[in-house]
C-alpha atoms as a PDB file:
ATOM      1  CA  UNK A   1     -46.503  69.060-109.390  1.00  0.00           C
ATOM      2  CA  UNK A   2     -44.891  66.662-106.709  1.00  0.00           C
ATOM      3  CA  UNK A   3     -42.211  67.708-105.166  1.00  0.00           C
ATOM      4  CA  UNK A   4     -39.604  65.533-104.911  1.00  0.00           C
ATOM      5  CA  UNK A   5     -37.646  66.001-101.543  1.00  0.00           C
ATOM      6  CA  UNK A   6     -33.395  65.749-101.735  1.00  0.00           C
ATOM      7  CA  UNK A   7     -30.468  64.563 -99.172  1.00  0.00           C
ATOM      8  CA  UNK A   8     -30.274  68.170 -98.425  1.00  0.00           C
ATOM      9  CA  UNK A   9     -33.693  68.987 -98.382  1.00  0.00           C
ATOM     10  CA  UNK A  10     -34.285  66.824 -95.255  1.00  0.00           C
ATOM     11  CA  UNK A  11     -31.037  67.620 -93.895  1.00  0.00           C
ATOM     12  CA  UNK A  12     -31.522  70.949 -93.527  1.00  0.00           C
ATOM     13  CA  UNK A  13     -34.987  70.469 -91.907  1.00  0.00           C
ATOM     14  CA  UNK A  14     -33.607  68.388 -89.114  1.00  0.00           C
ATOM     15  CA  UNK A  15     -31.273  71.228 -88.349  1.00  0.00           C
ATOM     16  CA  UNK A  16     -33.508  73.719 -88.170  1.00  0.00           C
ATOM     17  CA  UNK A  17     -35.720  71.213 -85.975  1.00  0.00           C
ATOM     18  CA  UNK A  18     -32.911  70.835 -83.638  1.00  0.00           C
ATOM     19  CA  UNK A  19     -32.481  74.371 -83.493  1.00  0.00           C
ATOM     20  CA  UNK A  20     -35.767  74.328 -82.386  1.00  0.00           C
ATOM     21  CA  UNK A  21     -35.910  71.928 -79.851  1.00  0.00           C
ATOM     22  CA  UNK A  22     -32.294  73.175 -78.328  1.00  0.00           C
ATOM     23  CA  UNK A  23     -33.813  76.745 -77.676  1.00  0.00           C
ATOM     24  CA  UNK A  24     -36.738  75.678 -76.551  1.00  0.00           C
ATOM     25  CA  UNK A  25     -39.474  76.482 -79.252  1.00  0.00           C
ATOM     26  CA  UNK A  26     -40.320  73.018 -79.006  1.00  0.00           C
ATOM     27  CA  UNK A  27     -40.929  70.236 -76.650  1.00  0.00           C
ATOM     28  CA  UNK A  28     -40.396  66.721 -77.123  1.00  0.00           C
ATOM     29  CA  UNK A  29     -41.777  63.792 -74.536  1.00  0.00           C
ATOM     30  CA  UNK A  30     -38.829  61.485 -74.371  1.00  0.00           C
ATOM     31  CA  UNK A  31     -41.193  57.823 -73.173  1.00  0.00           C
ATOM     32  CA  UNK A  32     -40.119  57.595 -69.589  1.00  0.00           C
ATOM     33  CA  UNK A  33     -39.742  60.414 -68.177  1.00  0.00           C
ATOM     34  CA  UNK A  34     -41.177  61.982 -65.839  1.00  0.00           C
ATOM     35  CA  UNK A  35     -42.764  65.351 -66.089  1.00  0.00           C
ATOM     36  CA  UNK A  36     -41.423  67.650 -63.629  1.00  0.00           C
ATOM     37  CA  UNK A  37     -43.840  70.513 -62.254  1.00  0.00           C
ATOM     38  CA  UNK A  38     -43.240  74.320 -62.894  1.00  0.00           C
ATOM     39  CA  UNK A  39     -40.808  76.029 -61.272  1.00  0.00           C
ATOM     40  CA  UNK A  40     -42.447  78.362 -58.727  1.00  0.00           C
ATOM     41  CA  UNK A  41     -40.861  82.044 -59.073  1.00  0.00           C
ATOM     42  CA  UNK A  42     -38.171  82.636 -56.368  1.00  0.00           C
ATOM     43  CA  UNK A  43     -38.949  84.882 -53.553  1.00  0.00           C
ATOM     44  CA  UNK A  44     -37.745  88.435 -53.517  1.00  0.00           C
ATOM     45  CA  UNK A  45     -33.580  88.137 -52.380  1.00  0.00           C
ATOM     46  CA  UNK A  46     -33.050  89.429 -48.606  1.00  0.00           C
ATOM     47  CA  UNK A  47     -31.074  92.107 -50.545  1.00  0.00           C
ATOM     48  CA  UNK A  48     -33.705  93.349 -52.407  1.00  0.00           C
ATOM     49  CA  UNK A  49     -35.740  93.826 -48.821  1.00  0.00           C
ATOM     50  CA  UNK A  50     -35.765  97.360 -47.795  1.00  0.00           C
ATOM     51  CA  UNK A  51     -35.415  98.830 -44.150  1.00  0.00           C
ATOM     52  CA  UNK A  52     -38.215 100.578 -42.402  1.00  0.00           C
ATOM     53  CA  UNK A  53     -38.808 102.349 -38.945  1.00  0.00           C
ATOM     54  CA  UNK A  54     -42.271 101.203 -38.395  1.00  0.00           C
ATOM     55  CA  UNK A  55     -44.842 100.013 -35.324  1.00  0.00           C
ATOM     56  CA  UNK A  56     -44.554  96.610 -34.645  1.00  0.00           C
ATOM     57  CA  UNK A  57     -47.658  93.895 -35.114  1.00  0.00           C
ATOM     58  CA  UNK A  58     -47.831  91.000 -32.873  1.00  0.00           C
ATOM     59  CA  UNK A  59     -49.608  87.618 -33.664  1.00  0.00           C
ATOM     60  CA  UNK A  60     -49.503  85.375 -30.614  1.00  0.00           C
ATOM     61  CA  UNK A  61     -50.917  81.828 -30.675  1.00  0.00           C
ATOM     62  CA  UNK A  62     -50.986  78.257 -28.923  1.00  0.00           C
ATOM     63  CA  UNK A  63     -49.579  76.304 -31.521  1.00  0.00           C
ATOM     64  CA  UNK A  64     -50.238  73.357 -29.528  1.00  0.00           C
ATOM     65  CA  UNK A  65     -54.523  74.327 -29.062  1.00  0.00           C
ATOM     66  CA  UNK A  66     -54.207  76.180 -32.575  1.00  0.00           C
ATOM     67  CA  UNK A  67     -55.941  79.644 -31.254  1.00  0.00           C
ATOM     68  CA  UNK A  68     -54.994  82.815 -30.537  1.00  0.00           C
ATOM     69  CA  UNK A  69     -54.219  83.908 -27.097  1.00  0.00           C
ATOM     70  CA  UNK A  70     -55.723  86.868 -25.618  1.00  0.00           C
ATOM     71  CA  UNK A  71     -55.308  89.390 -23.162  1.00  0.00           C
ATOM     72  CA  UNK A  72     -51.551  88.237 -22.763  1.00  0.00           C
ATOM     73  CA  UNK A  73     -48.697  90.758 -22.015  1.00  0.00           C
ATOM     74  CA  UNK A  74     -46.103  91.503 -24.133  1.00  0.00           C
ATOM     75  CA  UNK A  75     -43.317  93.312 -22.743  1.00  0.00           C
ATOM     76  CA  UNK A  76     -40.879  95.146 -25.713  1.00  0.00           C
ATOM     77  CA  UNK A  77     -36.980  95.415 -24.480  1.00  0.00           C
ATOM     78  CA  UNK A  78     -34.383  97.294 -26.154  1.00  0.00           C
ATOM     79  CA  UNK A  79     -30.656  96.458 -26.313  1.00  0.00           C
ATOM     80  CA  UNK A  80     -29.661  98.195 -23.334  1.00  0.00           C
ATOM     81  CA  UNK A  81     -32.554  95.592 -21.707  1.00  0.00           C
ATOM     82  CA  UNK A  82     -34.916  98.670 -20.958  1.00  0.00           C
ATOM     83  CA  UNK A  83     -38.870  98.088 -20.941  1.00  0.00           C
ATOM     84  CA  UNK A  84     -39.798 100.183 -23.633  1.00  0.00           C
ATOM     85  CA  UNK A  85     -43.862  99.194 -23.427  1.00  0.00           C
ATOM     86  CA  UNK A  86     -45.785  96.818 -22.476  1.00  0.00           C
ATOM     87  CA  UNK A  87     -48.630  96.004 -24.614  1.00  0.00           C
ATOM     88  CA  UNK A  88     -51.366  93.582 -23.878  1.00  0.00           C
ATOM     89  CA  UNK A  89     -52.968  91.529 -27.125  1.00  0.00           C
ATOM     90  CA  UNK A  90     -56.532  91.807 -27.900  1.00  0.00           C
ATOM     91  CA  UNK A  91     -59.121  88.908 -28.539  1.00  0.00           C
ATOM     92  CA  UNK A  92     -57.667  87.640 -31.658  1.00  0.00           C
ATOM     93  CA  UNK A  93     -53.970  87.627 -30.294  1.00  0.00           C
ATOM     94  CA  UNK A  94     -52.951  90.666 -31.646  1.00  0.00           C
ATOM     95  CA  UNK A  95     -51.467  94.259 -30.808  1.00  0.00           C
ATOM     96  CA  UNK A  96     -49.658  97.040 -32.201  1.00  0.00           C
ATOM     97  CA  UNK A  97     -46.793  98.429 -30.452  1.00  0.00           C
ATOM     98  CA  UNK A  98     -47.223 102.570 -29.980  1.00  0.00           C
ATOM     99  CA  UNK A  99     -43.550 103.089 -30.909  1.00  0.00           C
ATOM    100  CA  UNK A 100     -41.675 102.155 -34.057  1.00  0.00           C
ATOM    101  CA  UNK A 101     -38.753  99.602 -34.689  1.00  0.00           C
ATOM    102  CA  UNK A 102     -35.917 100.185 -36.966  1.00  0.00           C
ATOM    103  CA  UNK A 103     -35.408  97.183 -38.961  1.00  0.00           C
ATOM    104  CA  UNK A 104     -32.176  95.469 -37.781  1.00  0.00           C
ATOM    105  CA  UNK A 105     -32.133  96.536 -34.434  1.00  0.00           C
ATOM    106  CA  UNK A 106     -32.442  93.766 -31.881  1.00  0.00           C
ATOM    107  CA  UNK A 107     -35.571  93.855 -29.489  1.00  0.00           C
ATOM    108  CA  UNK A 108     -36.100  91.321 -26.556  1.00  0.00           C
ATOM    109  CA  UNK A 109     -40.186  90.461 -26.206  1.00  0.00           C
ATOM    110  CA  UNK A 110     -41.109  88.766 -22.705  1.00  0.00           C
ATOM    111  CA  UNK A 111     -44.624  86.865 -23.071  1.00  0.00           C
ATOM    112  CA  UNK A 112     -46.829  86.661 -20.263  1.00  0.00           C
ATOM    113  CA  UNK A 113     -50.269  85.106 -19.324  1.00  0.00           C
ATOM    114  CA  UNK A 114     -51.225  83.428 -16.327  1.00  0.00           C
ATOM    115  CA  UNK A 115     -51.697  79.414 -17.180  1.00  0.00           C
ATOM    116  CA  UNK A 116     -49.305  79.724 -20.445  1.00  0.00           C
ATOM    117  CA  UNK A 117     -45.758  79.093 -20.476  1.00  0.00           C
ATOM    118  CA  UNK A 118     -43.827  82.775 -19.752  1.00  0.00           C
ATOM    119  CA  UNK A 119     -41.250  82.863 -22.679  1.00  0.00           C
ATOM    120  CA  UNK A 120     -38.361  85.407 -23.938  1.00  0.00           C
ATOM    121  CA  UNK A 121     -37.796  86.450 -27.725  1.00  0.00           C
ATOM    122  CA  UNK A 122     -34.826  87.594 -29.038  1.00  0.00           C
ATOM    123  CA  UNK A 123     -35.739  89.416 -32.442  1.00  0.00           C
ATOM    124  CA  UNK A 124     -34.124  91.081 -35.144  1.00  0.00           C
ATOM    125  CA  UNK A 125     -36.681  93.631 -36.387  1.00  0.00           C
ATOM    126  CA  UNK A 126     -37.394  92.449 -40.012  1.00  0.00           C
ATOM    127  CA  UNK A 127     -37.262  94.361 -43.175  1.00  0.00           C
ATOM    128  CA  UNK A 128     -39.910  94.298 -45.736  1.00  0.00           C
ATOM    129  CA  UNK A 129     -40.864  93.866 -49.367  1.00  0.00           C
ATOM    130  CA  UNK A 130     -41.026  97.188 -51.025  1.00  0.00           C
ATOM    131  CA  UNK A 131     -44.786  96.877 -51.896  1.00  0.00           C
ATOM    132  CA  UNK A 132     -45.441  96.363 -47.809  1.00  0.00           C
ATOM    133  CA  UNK A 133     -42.892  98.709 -46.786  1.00  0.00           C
ATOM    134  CA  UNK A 134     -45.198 100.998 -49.021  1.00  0.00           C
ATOM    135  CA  UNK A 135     -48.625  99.883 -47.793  1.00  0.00           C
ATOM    136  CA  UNK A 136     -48.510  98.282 -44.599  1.00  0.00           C
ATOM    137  CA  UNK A 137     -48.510 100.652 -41.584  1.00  0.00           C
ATOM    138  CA  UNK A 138     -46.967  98.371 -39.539  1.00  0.00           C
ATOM    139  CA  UNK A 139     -44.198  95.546 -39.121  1.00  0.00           C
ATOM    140  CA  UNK A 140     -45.523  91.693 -38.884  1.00  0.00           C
ATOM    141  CA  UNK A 141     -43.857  89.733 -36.048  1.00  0.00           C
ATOM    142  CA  UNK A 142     -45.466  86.104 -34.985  1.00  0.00           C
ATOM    143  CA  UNK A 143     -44.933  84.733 -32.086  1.00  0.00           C
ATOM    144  CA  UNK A 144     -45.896  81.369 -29.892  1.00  0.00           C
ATOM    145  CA  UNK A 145     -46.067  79.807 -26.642  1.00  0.00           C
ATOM    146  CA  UNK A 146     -47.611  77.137 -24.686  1.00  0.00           C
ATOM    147  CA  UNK A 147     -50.865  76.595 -22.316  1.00  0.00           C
ATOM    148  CA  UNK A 148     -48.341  75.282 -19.444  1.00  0.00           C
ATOM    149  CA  UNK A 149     -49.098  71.590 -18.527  1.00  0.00           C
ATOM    150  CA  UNK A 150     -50.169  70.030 -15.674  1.00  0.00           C
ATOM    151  CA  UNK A 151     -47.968  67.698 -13.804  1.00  0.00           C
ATOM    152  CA  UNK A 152     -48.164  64.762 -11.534  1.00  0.00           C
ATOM    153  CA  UNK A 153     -44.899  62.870 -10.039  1.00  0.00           C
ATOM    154  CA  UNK A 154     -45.442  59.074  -9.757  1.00  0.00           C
ATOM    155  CA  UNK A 155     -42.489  56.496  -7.941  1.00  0.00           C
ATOM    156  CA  UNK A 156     -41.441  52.777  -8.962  1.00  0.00           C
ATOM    157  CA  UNK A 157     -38.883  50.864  -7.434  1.00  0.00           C
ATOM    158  CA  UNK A 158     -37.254  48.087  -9.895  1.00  0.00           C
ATOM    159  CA  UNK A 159     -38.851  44.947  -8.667  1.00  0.00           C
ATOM    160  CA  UNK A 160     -42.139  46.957  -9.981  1.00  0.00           C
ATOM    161  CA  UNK A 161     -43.545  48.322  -6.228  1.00  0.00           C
ATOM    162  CA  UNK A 162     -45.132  51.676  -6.178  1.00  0.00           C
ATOM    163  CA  UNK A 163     -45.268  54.391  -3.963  1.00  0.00           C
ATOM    164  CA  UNK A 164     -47.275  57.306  -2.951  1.00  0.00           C
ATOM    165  CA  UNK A 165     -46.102  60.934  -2.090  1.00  0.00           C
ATOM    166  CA  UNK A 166     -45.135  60.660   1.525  1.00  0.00           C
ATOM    167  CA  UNK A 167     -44.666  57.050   1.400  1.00  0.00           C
ATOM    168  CA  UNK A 168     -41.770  55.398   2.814  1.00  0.00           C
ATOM    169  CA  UNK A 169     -39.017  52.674   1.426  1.00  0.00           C
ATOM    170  CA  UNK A 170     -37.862  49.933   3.929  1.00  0.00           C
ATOM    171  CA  UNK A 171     -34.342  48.983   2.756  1.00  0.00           C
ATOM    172  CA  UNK A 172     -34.573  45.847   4.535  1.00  0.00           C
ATOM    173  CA  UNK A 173     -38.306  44.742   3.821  1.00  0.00           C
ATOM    174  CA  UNK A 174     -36.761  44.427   0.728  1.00  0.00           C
ATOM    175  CA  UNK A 175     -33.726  42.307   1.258  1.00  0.00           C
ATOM    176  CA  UNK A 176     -31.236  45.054  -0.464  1.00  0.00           C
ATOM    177  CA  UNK A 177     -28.655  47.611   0.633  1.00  0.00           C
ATOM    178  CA  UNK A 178     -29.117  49.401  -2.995  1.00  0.00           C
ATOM    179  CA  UNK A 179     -32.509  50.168  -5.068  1.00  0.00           C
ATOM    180  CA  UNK A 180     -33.742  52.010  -8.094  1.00  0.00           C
ATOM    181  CA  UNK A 181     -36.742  53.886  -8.375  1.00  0.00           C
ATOM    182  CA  UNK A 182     -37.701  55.718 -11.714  1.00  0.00           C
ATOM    183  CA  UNK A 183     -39.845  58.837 -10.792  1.00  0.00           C
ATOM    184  CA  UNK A 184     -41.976  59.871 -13.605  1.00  0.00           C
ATOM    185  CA  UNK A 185     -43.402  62.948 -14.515  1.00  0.00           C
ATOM    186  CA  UNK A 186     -47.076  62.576 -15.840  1.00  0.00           C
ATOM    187  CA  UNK A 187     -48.549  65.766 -17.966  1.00  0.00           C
ATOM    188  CA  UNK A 188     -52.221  65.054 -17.505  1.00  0.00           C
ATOM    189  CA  UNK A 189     -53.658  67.996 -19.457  1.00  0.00           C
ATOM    190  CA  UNK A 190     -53.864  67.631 -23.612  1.00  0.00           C
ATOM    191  CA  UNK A 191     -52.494  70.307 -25.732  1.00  0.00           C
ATOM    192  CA  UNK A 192     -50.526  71.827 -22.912  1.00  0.00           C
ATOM    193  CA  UNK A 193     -46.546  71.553 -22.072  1.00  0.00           C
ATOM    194  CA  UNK A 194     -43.176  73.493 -21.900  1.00  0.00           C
ATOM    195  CA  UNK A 195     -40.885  75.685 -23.702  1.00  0.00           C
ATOM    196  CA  UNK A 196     -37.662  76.548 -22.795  1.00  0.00           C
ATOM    197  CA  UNK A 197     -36.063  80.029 -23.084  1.00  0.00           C
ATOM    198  CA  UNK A 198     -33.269  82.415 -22.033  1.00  0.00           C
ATOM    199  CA  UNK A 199     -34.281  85.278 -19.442  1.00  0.00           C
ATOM    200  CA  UNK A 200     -32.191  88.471 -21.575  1.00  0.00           C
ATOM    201  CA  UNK A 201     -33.415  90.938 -18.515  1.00  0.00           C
ATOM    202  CA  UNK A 202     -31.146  88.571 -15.955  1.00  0.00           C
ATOM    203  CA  UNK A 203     -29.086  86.418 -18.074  1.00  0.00           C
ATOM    204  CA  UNK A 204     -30.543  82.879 -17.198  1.00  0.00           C
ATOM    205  CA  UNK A 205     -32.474  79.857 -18.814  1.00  0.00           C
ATOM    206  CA  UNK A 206     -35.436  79.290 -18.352  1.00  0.00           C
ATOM    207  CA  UNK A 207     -35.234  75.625 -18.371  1.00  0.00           C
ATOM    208  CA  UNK A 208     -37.744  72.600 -16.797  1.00  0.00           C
ATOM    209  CA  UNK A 209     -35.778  70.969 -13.636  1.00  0.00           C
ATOM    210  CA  UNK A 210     -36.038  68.122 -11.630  1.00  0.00           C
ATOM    211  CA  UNK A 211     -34.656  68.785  -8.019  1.00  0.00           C
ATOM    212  CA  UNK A 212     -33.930  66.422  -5.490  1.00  0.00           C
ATOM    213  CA  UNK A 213     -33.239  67.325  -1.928  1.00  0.00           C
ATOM    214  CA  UNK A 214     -32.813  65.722   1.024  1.00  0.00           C
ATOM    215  CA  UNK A 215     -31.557  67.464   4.479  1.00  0.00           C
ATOM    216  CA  UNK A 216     -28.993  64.076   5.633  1.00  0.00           C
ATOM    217  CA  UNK A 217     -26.411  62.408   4.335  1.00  0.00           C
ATOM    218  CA  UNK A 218     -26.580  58.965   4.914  1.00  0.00           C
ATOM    219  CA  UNK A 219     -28.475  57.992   1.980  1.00  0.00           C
ATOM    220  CA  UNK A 220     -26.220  57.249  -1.174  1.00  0.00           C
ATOM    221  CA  UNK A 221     -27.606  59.327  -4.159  1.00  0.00           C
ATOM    222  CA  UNK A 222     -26.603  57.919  -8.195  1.00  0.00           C
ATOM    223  CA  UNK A 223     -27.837  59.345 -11.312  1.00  0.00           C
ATOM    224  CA  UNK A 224     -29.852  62.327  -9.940  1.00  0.00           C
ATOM    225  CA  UNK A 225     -27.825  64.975 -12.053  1.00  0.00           C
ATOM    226  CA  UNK A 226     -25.310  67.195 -10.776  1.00  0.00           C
ATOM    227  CA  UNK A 227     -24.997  68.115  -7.015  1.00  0.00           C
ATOM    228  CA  UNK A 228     -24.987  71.590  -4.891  1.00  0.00           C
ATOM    229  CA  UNK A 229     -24.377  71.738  -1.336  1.00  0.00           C
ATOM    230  CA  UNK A 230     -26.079  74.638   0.686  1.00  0.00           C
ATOM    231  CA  UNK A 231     -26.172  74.632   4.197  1.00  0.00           C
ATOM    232  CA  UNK A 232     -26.971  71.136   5.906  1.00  0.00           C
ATOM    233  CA  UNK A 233     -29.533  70.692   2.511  1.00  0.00           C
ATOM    234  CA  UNK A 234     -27.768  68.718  -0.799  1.00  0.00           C
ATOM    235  CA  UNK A 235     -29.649  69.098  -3.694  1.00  0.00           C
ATOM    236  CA  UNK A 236     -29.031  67.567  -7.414  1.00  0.00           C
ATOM    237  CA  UNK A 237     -30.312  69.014 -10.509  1.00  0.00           C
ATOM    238  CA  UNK A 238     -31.862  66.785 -13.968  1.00  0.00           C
ATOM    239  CA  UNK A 239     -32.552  69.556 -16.430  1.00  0.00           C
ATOM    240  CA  UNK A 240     -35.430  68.164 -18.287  1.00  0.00           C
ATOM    241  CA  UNK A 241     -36.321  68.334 -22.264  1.00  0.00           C
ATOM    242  CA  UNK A 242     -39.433  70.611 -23.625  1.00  0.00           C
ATOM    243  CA  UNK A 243     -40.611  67.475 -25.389  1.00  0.00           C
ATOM    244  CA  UNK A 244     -40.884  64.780 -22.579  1.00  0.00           C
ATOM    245  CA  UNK A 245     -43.438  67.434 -20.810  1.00  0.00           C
ATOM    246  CA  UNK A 246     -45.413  68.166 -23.788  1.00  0.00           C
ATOM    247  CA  UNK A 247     -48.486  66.176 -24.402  1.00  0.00           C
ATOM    248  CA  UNK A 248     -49.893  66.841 -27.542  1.00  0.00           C
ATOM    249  CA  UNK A 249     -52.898  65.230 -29.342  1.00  0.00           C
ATOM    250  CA  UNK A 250     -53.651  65.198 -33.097  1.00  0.00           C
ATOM    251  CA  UNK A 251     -56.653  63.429 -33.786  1.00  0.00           C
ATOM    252  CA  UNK A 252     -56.748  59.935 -31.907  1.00  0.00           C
ATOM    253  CA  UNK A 253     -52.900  60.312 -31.765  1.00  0.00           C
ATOM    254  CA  UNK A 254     -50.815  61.334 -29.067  1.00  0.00           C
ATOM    255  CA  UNK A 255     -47.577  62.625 -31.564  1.00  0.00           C
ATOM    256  CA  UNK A 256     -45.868  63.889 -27.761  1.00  0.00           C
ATOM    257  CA  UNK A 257     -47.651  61.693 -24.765  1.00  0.00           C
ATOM    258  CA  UNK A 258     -45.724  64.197 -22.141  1.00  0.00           C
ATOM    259  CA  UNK A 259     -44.089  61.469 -20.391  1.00  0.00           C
ATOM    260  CA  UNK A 260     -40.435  62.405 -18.585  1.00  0.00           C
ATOM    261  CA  UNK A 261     -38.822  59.999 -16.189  1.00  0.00           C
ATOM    262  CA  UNK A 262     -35.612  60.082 -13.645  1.00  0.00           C
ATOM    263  CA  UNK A 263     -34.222  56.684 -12.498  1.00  0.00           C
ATOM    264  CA  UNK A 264     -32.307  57.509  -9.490  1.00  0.00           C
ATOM    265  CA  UNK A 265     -30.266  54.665  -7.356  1.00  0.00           C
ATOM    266  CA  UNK A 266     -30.362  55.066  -3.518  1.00  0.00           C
ATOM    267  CA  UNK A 267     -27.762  52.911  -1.287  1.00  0.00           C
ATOM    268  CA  UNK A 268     -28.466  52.407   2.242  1.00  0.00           C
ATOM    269  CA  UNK A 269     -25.257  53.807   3.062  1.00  0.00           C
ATOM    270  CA  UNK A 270     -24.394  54.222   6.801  1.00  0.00           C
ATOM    271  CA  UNK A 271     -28.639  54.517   6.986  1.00  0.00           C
ATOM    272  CA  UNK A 272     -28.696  52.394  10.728  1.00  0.00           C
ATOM    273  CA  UNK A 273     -31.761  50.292  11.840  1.00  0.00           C
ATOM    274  CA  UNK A 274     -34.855  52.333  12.604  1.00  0.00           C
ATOM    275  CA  UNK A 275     -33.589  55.690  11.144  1.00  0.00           C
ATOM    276  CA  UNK A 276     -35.214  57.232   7.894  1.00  0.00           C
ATOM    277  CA  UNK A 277     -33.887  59.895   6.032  1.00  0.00           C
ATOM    278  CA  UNK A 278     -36.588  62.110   3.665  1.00  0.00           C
ATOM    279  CA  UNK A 279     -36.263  63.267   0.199  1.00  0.00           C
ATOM    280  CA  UNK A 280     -38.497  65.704  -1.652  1.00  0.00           C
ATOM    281  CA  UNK A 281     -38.440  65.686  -5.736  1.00  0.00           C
ATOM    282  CA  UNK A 282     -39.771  68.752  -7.098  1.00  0.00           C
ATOM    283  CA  UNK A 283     -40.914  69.403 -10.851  1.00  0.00           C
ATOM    284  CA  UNK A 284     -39.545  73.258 -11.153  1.00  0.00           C
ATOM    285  CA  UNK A 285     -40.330  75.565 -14.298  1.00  0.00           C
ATOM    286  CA  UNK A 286     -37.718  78.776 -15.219  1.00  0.00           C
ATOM    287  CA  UNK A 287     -35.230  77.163 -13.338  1.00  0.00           C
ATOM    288  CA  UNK A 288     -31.365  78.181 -14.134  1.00  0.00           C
ATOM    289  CA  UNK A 289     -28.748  75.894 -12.647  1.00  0.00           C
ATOM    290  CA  UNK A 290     -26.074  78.301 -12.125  1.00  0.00           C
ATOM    291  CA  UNK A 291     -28.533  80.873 -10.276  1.00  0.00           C
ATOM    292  CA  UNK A 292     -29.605  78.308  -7.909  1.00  0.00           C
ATOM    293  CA  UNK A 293     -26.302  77.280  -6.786  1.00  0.00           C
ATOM    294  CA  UNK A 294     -25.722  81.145  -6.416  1.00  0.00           C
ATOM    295  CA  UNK A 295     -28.645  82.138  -4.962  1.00  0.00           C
ATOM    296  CA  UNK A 296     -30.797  79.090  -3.456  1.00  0.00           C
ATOM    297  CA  UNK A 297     -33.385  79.762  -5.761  1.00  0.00           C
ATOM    298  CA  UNK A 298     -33.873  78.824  -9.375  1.00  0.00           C
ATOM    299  CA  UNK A 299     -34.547  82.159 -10.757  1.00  0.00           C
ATOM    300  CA  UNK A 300     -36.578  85.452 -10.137  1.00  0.00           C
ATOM    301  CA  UNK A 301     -39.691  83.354 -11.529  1.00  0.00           C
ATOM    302  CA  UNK A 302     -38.769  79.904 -10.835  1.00  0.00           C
ATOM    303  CA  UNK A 303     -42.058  77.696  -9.772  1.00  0.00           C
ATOM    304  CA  UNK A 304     -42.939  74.270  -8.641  1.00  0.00           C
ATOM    305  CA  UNK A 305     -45.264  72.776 -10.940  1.00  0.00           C
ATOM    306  CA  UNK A 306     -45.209  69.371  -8.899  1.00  0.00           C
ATOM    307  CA  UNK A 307     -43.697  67.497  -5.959  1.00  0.00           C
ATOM    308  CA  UNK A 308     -43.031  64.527  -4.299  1.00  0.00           C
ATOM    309  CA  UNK A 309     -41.436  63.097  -0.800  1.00  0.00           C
ATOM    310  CA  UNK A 310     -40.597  59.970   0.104  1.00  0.00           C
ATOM    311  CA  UNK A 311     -39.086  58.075   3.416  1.00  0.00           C
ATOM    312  CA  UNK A 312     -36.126  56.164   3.049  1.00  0.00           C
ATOM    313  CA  UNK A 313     -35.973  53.826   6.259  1.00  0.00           C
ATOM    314  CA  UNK A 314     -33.237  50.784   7.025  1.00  0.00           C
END
């Protein structure tokens, strides 16, 4: 027997397909839009992290080469700046500290290997998932620095005249009392640069300098950076960025061609006929302004990674 469906009848199965649809029981493609993908499960809540007092692992790597650095020194400070060890990573980057590491205390790590890029850490010793906490025997910590670049210093005046380290620049050979020469800094070496950090043990950056010097003072000097007087010798200080000495290549494309430049304008000043006076441009790594106005130097590790000189004559 046929049954024959009423008002109600259909009524009543639109509400309960509603019903359906509104908690979910059912899905219905609406034409145009777009499907979104699943919603990946949230990762555990920093509050649901517990604390741990466990050895600490180190990972360090060349993110720039994409390897592992060996047989690098890693030197564990605590708060009060004391060397509590000094590890040294094995052939896959890697070592475990001897002592454990509460999480949430702070630690400063000093990396160390000759022809990388020295570089200071300040951590917070993490916590950990309750499943690691329970497993793991030790505490992950990654961390990264640079094959240090190598750097050559190259001089060009503004009517496009080069010159060589040692080199001299006749004012009046060139019909002017004022000139501009852009000194750039070259990285030569792929996959290599600088990174910048803060020195916890003595309280200074670590920072990538350009230093010009010069021991007279008739020479005008514009757009060097900022000046310090000691003894008969004025110097002036361009703090250079990590980037602009970083030459990295991905595939057949340099993303960072490690390229940095300083255009500095000289005047002839009260430079008479036949004199010279000599400048020397220096490339410095670790440098800290304020320590080198203090002390002469730019820090307890500051190095010259390139120089130039060149003869300013009237």
């Amino acid at each position: 027997m046929a049954v024959k469906l009423k008002g109600w009848h259909i009524a009543l199965i639109l509400l309960i397909a509603l019903a359906a649809w509104y908690y979910g029981y059912i899905k219905i493609k609406i034409p145009g839009e777009i499907s979104q993908p699943p919603t990946q499960p949230p990762s555990l809540p920093s509050s649901e992290l517990v604390p741990v007092n466990k050895p600490l692992k180190f990972a360090l790597t060349d993110p720039l080469a994409g390897a592992a650095i060996p047989t690098a020194t890693i030197g564990i400070y605590g708060p009060d700046k004391v060397l509590r060890e000094s590890l040294t990573t094995s052939s896959d980057g890697t070592v475990t500290s001897a002592l454990p590491y509460q999480s949430d205390s702070v630690i400063y790590v000093k990396v160390a290997k000759a022809g990388y890029v020295t570089r200071w850490f300040q951590i917070t010793v993490p916590r950990m998932t309750p499943a690691d906490a329970q497993s793991l025997t030790s505490n992950f910590i990654a961390l990264a620095t640079y094959n240090l670049g190598t750097y050559t210093i190259k001089a060009t005046d503004q009517f496009g005249n080069t010159y060589t380290s040692g080199g001299s620049l006749n004012f009046t050979a060139l019909g002017v009392t004022t000139i501009s020469v852009t000194f750039t800094i070259y990285n030569t070496e792929d996959n290599s640069g600088y990174v910048s950090s803060f020195d916890y043990l003595n309280g200074i950056n670590l920072n990538a300098a350009f230093l010009t010097s010069t021991g007279g003072s008739s020479v005008t000097v514009t757009g060097a950076g900022s000046s310090v007087q000691r003894g008969t010798t004025t110097y002036w200080i361009t703090i250079l960025s990590d980037d602009g000495l970083t030459r990295q290549l991905i595939g057949n494309t340099y993303v960072k061609p490690g390229v940095s430049s300083v255009t500095i304008t000289f005047g002839k000043g009260a430079l008479t006929a036949g004199s010279s006076q000599t400048f020397t441009f220096t490339l410095y790594g670790y440098f800290d302004q304020s320590y080198f106005a203090t002390n002469g130097i730019g820090g307890p590790d500051a190095v010259s990674l390139a120089t130039f000189t060149l003869n300013l004559k009237a």
